[in-house]
C-alpha atoms as a PDB file:
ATOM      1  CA  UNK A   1       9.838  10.710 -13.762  1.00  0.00           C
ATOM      2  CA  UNK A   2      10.495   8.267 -16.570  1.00  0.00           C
ATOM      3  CA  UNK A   3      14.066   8.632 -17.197  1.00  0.00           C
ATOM      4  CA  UNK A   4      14.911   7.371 -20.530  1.00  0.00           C
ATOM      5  CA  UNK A   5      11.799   5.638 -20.411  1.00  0.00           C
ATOM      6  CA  UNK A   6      11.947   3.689 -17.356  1.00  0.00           C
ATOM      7  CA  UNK A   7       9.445   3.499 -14.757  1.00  0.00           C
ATOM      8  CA  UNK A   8      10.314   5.199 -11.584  1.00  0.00           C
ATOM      9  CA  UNK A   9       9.072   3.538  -7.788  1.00  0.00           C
ATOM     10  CA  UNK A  10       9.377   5.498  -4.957  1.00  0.00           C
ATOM     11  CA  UNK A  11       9.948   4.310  -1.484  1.00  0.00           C
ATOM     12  CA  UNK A  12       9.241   6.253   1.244  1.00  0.00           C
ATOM     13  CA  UNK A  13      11.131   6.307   4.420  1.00  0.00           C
ATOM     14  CA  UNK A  14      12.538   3.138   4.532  1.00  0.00           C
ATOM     15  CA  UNK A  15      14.924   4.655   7.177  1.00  0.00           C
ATOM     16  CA  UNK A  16      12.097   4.872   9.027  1.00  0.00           C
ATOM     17  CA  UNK A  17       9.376   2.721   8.521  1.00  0.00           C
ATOM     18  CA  UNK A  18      11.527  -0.409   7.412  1.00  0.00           C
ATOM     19  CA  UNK A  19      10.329  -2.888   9.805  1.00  0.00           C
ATOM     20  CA  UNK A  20       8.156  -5.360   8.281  1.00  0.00           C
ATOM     21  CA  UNK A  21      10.358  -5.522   5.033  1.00  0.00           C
ATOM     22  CA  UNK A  22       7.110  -3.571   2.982  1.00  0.00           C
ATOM     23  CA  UNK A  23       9.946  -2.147   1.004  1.00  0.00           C
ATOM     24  CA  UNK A  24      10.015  -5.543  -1.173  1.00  0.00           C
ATOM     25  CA  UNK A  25       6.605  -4.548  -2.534  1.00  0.00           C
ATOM     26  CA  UNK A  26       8.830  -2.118  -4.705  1.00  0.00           C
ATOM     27  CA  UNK A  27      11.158  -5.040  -5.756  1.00  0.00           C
ATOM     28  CA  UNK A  28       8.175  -6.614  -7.307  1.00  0.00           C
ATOM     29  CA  UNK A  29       6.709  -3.728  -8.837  1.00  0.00           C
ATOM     30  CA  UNK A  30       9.929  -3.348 -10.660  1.00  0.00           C
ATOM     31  CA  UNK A  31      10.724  -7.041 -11.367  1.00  0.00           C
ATOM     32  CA  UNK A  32       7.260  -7.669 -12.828  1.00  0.00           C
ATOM     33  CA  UNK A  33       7.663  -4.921 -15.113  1.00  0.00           C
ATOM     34  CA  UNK A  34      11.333  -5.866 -16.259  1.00  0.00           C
ATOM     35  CA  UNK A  35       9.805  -9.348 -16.945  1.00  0.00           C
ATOM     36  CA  UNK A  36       7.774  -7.516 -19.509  1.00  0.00           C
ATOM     37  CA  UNK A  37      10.533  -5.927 -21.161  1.00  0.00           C
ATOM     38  CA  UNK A  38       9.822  -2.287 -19.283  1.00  0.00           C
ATOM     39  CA  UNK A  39      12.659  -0.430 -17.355  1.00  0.00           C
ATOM     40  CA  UNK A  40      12.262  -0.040 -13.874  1.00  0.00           C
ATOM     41  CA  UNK A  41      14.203   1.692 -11.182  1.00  0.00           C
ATOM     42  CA  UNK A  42      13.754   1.892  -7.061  1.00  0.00           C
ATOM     43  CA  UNK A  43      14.213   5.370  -5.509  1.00  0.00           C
ATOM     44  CA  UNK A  44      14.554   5.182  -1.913  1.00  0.00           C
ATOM     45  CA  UNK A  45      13.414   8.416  -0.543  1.00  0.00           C
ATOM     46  CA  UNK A  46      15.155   8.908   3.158  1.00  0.00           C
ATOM     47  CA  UNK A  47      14.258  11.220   5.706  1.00  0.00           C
ATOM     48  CA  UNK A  48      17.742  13.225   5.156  1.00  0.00           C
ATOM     49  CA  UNK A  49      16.345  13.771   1.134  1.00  0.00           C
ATOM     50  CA  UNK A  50      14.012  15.894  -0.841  1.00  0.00           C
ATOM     51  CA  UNK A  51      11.332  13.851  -1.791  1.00  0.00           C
ATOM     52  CA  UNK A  52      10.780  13.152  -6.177  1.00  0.00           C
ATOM     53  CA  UNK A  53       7.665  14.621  -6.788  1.00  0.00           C
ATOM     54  CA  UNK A  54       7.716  12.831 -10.878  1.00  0.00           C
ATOM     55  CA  UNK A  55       7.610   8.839  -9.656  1.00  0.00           C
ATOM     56  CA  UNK A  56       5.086   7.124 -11.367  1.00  0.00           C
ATOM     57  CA  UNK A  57       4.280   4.925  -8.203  1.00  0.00           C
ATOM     58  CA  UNK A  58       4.898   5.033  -4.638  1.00  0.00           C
ATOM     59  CA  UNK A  59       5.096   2.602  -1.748  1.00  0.00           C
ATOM     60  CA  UNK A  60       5.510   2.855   1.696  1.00  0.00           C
ATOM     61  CA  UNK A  61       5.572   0.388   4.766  1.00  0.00           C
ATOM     62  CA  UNK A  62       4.720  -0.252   8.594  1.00  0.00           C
ATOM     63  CA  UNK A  63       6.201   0.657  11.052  1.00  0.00           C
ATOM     64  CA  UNK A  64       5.790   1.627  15.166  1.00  0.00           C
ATOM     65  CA  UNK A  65       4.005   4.110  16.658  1.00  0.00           C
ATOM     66  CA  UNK A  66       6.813   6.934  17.112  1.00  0.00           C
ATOM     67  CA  UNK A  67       8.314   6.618  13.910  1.00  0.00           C
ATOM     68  CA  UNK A  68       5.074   6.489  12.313  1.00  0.00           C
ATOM     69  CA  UNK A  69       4.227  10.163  13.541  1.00  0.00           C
ATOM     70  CA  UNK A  70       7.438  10.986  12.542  1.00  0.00           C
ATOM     71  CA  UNK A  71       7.037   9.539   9.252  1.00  0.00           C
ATOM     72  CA  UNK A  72       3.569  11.493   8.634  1.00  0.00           C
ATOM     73  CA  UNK A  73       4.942  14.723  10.184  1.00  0.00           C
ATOM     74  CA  UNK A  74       7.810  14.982   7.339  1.00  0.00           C
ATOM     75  CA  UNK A  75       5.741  14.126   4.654  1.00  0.00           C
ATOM     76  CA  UNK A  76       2.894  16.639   5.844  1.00  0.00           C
ATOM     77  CA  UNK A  77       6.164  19.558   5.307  1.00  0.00           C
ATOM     78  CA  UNK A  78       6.359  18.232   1.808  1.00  0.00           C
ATOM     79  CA  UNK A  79       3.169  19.788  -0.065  1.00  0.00           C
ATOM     80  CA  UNK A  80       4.770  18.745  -3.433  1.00  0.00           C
ATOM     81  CA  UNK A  81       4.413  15.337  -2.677  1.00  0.00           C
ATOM     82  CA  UNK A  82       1.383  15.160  -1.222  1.00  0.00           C
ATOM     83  CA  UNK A  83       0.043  16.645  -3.915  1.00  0.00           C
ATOM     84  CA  UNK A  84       1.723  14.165  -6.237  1.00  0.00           C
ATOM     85  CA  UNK A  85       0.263  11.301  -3.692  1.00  0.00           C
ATOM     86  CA  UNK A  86      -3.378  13.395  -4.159  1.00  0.00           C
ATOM     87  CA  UNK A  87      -4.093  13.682  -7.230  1.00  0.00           C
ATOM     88  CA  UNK A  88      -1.188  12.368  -9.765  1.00  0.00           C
ATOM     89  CA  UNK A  89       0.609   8.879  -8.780  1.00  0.00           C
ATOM     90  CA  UNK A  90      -0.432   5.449  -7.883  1.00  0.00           C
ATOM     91  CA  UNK A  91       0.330   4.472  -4.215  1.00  0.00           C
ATOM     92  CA  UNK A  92       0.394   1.499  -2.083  1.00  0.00           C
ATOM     93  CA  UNK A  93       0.431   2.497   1.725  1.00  0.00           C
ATOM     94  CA  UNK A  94       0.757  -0.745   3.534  1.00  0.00           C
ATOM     95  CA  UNK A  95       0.291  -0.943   7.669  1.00  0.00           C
ATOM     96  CA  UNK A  96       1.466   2.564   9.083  1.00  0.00           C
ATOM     97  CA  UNK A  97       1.321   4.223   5.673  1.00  0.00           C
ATOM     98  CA  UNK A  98      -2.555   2.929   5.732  1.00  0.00           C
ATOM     99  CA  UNK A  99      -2.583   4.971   9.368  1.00  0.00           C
ATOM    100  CA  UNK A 100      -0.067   8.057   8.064  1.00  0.00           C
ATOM    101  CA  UNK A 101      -2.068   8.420   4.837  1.00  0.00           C
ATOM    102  CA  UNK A 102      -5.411   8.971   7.168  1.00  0.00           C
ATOM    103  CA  UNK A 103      -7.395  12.056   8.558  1.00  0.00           C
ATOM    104  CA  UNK A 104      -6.203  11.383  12.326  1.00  0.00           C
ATOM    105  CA  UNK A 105      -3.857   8.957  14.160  1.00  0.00           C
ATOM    106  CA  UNK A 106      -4.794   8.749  18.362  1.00  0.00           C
ATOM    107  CA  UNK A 107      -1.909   7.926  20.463  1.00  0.00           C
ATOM    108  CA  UNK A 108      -2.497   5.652  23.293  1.00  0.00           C
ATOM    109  CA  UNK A 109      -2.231   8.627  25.153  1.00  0.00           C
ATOM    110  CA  UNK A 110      -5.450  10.087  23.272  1.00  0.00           C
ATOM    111  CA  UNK A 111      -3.389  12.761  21.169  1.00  0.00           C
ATOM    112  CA  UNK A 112      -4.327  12.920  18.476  1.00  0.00           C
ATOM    113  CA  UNK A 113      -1.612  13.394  15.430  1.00  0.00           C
ATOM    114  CA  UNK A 114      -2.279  14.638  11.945  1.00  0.00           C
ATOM    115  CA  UNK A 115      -2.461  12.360   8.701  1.00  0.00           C
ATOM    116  CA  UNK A 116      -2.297  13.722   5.537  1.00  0.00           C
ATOM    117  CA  UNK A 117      -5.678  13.278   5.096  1.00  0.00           C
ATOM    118  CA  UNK A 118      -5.358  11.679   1.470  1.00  0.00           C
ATOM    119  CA  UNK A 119      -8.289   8.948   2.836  1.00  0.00           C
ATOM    120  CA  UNK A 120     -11.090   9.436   4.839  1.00  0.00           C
ATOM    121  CA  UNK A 121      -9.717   7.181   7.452  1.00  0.00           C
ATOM    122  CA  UNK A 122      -9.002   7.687  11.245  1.00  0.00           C
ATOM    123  CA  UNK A 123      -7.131   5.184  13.322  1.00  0.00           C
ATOM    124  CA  UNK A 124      -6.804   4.625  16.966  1.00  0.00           C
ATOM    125  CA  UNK A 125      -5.051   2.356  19.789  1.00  0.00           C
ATOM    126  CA  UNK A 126      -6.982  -1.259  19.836  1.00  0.00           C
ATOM    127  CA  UNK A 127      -7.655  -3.343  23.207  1.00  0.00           C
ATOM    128  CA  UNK A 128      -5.217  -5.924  22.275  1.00  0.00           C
ATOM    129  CA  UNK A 129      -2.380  -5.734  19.236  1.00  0.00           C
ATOM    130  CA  UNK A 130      -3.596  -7.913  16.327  1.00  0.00           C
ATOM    131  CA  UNK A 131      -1.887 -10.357  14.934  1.00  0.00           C
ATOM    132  CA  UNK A 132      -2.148 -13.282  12.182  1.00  0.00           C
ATOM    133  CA  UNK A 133      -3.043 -14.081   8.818  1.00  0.00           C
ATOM    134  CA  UNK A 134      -5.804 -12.873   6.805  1.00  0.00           C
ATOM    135  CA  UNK A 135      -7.998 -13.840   3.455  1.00  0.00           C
ATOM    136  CA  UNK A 136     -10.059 -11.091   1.368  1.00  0.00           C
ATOM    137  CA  UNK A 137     -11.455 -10.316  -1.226  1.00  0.00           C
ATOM    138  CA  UNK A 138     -10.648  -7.692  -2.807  1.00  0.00           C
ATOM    139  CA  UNK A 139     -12.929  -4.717  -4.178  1.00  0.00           C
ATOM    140  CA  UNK A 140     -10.808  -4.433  -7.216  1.00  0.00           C
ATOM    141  CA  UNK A 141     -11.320  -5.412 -10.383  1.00  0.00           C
ATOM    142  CA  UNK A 142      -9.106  -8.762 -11.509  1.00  0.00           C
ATOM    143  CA  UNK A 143      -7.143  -8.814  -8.243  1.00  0.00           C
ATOM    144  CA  UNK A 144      -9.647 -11.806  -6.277  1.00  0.00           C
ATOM    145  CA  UNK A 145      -8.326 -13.254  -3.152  1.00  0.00           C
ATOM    146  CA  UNK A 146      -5.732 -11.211  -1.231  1.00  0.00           C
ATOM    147  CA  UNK A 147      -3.748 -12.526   1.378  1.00  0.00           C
ATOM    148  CA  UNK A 148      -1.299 -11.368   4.106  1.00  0.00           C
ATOM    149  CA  UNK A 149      -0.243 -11.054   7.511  1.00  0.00           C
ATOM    150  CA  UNK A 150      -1.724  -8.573  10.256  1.00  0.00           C
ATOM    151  CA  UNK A 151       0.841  -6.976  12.741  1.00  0.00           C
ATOM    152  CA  UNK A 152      -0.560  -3.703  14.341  1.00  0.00           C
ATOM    153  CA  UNK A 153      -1.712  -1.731  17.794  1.00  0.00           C
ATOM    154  CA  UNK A 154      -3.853   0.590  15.702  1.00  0.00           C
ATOM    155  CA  UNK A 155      -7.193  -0.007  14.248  1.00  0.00           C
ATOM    156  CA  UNK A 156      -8.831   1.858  11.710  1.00  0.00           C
ATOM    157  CA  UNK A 157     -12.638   2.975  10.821  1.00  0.00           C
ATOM    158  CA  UNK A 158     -13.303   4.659   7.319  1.00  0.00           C
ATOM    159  CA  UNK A 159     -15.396   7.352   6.442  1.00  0.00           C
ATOM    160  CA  UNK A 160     -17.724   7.645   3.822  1.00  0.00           C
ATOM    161  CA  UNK A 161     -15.348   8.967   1.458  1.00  0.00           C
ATOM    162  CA  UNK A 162     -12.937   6.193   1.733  1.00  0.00           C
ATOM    163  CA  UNK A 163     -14.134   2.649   0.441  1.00  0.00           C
ATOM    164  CA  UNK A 164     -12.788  -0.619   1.501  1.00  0.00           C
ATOM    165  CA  UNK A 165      -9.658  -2.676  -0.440  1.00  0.00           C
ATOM    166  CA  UNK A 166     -11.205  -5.828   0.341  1.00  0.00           C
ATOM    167  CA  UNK A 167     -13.617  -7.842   2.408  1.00  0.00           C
ATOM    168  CA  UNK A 168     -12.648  -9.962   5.195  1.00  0.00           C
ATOM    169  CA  UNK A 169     -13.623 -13.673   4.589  1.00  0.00           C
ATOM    170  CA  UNK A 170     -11.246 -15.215   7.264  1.00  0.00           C
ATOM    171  CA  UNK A 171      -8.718 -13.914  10.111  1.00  0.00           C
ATOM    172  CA  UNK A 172      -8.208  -9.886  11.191  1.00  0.00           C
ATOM    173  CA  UNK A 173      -9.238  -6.644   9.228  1.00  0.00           C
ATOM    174  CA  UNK A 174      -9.209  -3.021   9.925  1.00  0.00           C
ATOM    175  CA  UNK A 175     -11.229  -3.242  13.144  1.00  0.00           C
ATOM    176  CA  UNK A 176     -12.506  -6.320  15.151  1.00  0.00           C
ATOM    177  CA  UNK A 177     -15.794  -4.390  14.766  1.00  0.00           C
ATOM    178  CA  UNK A 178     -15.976  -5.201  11.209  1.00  0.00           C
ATOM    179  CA  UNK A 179     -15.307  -7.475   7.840  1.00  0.00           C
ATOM    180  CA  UNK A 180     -13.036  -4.605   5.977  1.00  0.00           C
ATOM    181  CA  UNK A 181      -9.867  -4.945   4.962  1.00  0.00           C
ATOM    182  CA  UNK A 182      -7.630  -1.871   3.940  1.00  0.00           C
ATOM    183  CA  UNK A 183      -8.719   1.218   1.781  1.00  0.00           C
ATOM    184  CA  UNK A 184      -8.881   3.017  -1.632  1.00  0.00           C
ATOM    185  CA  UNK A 185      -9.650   5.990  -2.814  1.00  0.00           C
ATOM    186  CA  UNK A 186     -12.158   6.598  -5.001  1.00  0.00           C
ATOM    187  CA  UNK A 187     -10.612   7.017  -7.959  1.00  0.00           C
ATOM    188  CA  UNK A 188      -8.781   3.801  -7.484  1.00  0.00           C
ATOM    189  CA  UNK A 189     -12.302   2.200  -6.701  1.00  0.00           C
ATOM    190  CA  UNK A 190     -14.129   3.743  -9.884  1.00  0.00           C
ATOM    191  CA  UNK A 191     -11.180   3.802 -12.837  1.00  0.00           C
ATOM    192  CA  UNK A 192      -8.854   1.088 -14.549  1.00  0.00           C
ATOM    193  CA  UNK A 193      -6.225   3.412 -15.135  1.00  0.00           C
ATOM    194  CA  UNK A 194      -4.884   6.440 -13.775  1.00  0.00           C
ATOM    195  CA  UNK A 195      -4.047   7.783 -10.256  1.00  0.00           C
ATOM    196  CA  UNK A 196      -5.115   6.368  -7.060  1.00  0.00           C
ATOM    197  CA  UNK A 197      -4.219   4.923  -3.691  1.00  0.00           C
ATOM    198  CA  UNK A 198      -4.256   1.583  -2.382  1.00  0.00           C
ATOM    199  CA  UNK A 199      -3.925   0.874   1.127  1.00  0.00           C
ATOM    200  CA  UNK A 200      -4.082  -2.272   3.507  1.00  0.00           C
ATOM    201  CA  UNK A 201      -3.116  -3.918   6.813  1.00  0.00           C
ATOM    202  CA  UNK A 202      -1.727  -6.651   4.863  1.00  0.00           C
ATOM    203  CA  UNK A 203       2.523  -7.772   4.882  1.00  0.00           C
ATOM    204  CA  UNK A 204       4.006 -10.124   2.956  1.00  0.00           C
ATOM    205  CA  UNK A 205       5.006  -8.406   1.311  1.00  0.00           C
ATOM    206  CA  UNK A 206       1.712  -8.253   0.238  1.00  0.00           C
ATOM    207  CA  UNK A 207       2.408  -7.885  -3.500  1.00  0.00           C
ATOM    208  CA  UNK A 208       4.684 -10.624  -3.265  1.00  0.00           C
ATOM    209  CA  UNK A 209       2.133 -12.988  -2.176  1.00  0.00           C
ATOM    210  CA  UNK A 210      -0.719 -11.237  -4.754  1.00  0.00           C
ATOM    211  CA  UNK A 211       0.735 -10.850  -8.004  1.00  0.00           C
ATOM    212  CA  UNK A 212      -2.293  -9.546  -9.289  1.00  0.00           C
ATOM    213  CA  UNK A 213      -2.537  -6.738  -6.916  1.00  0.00           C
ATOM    214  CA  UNK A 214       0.944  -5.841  -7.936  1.00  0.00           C
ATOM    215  CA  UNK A 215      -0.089  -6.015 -12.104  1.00  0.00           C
ATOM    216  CA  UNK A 216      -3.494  -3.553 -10.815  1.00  0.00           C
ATOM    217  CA  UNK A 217      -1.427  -0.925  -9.694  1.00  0.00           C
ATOM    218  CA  UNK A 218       1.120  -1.671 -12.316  1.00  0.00           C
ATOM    219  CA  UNK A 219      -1.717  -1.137 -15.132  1.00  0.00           C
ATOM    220  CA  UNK A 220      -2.872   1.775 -13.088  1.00  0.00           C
ATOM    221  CA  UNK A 221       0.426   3.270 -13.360  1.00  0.00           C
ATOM    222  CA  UNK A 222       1.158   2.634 -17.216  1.00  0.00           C
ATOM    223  CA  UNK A 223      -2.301   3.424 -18.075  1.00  0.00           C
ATOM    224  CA  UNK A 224      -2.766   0.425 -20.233  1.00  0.00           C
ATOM    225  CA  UNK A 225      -3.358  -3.702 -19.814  1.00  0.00           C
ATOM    226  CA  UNK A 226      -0.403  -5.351 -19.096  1.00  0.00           C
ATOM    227  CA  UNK A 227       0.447  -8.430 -21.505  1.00  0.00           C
ATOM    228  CA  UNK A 228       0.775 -11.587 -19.831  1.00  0.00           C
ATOM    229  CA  UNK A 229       3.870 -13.049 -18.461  1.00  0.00           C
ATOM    230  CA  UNK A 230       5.360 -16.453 -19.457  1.00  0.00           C
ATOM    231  CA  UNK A 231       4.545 -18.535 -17.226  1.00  0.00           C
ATOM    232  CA  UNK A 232       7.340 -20.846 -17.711  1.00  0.00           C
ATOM    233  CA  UNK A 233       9.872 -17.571 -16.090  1.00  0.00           C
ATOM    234  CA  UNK A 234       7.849 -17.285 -12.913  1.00  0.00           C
ATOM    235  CA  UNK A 235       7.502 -19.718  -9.525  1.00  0.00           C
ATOM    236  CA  UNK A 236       3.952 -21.820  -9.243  1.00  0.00           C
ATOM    237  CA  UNK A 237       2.724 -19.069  -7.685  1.00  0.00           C
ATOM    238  CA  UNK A 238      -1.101 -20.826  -7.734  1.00  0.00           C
ATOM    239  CA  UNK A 239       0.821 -23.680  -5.478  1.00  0.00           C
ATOM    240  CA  UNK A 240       2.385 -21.345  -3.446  1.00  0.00           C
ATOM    241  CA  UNK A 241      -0.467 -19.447  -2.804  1.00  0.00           C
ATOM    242  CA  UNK A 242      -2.933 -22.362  -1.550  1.00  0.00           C
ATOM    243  CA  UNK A 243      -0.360 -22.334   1.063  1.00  0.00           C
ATOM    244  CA  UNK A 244      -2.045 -19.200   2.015  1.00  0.00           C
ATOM    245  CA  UNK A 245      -5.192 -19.210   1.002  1.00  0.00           C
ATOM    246  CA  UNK A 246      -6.436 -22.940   1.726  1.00  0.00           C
END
């Protein structure tokens, strides 16, 4: 849906899974394209709307436990845009969109709700809620380091179809059981360009802390390299982000 040639970012449900502020990861998307001379505009996709099915690139955030089945039960009645999530756009499912965009989310009560089944992923209730920063490295090509903040009740195991976003070097992952961080699908995993999904534990936002993450799925999405920015119009982000990473 590139109106007059203008890149279009969808966020989902920010009505309803706004808490953590994941919506910014569509501010950068957007900002680090304008910086390039590319048009950019945010659609905020509320429960009480039909959902664009054209974006080029899709986001969406954590949020808790009720409003995250909520969250995956209206976007399992919209086949269009699953579809669109499947098999045509790039996404970035951050926190409860990580959970949502999985086979099966268990309540602490052991139901067990529906994902949309996009990655082979299940999530469940963990023994204590984890919480704290965290350094990976990322499976991606070009993206390195990753950093963020963990903030969840869930953790998550993946399946052999689903292959991890990064690898834990220090602080929480998916699981306490193991040294993964996040998820991709595999055409994300196996192609430069094109469709894919992205998904991780990791606030931030996180692409506001990893501007190379943000220029992956930006590439992805554009199908082509992305020149450099001047470096002259942008924060020290290397300073900033040995605040995180040292």
């Amino acid at each position: 849906m590139r109106a007059h040639g203008s890149v279009a970012i969808a966020v989902l449900l920010p009505d309803v899974l706004g808490t953590y502020s994941d919506a910014g990861n569509a501010v950068v998307l957007a900002q680090r394209l304008r910086w390039r001379g590319v048009a950019a505009e945010i659609v905020d996709v509320t429960a009480g709307t039909v959902p664009p099915t054209g974006c080029d690139l899709y986001v969406i955030g954590g949020g808790e436990d009720t409003a995250e089945y909520v969250a995956a039960d209206w976007l399992a009645r919209h086949d269009g845009l699953r579809t669109a999530l499947a098999e045509r756009a790039v996404s970035l499912a951050v926190c409860a969109g990580l959970q949502i965009f999985g086979r099966v989310m268990t309540d602490r009560a052991g139901v067990e709700h529906a994902g949309l089944g996009l990655l082979d992923l299940v999530s469940s209730p963990g023994a204590r809620r984890t919480v704290g920063e965290s350094v990976s490295v990322s499976t991606l090509p070009g993206v390195g380091r990753v950093t963020g903040f963990h903030n969840h009740g869930g953790v998550t195991l993946l399946g052999p179809d689903a292959l991890p976003f990064a690898h834990t070097e220090r602080g929480p992952g998916n699981h306490p059981g193991t040294r993964v961080e996040g998820a991709v699908s595999r055409p994300t995993a196996d192609a430069a360009t094109g469709p894919g999904i992205v998904a991780t534990y990791l606030h931030g936002p996180v692409l506001a802390r990893n501007p190379a993450l943000a220029d992956h799925l930006l590439a992805r999405a554009l199908g082509a390299p992305l020149p450099p920015l001047d470096p002259d119009r942008l924060p020290d982000m290397a300073a900033l982000r040995a605040t995180y990473l040292g």
